[in-house]
Protein backbone atom coordinates (compact mmCIF):
# COMPACT_ATOMS: atom_id res chain seq x y z
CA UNK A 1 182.07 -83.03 57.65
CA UNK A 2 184.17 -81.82 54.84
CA UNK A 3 181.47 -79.27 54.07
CA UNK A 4 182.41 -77.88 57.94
CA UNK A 5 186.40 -77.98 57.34
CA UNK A 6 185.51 -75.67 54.19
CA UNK A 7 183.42 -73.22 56.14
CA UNK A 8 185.98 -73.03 59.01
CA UNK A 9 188.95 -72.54 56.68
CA UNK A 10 187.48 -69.45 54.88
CA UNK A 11 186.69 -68.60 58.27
CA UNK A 12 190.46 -68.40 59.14
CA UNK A 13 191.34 -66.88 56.14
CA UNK A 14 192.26 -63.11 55.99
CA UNK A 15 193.14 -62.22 52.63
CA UNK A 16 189.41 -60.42 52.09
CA UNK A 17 190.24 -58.50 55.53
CA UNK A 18 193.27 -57.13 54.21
CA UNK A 19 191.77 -56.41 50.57
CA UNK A 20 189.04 -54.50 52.75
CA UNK A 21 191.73 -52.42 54.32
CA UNK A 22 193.83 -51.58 51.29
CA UNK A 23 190.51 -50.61 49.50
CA UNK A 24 189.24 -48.19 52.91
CA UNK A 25 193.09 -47.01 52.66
CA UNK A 26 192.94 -46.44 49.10
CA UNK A 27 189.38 -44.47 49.09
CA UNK A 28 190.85 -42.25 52.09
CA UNK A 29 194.15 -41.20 49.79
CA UNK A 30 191.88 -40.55 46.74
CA UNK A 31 189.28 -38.57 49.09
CA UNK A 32 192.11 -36.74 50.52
CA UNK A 33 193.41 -36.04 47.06
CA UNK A 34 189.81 -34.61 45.64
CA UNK A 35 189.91 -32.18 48.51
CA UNK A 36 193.19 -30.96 48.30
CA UNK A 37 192.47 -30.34 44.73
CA UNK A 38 189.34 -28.94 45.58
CA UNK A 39 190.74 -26.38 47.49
CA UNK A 40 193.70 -25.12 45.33
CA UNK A 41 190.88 -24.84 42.40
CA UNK A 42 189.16 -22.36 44.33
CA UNK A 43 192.38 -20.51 45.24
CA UNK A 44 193.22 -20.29 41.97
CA UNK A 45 189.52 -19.28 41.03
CA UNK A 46 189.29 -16.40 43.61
CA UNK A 47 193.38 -15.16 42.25
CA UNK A 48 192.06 -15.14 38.76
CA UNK A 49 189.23 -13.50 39.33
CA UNK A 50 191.35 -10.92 41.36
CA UNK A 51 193.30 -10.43 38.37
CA UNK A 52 190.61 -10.37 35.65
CA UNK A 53 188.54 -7.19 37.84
CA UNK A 54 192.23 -5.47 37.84
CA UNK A 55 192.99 -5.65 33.84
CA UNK A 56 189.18 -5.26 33.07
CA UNK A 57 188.76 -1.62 34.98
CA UNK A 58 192.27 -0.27 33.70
C-alpha cells in the first residue's frame, strides 16, 4: 500500500514537466542563437571577400 501512495505521488508531481519545458525552451533560444550567428558570419564572409577582390586588383 505505501509502495502505491509513492507511485501515485510522483505521479502528481510536476517539477520534471516543467524542467522538460525550461530545457525544450532553453535548446530553442540557443538554436535560435547558432542561426542568427550563422547567418551574420556569412554576411560578414561574403563583405570581406567583397573587399579583399577590390584591394587585391587595384
Amino acid at each position: 500500500m505505501k509502495q502505491l501512495m509513492r507511485v501515485e505521488s510522483f505521479a502528481r508531481e510536476e517539477d520534471g514537466v516543467t524542467v522538460v519545458e525550461y530545457a525544450f525552451i532553453a535548446l530553442l533560444v540557443a538554436l535560435a542563437i547558432l542561426v542568427g550567428i550563422t547567418e551574420v558570419g556569412q554576411e560578414l564572409a561574403t563583405i570581406f571577400d567583397k573587399f579583399h577582390g577590390y584591394f587585391r586588383t587595384s
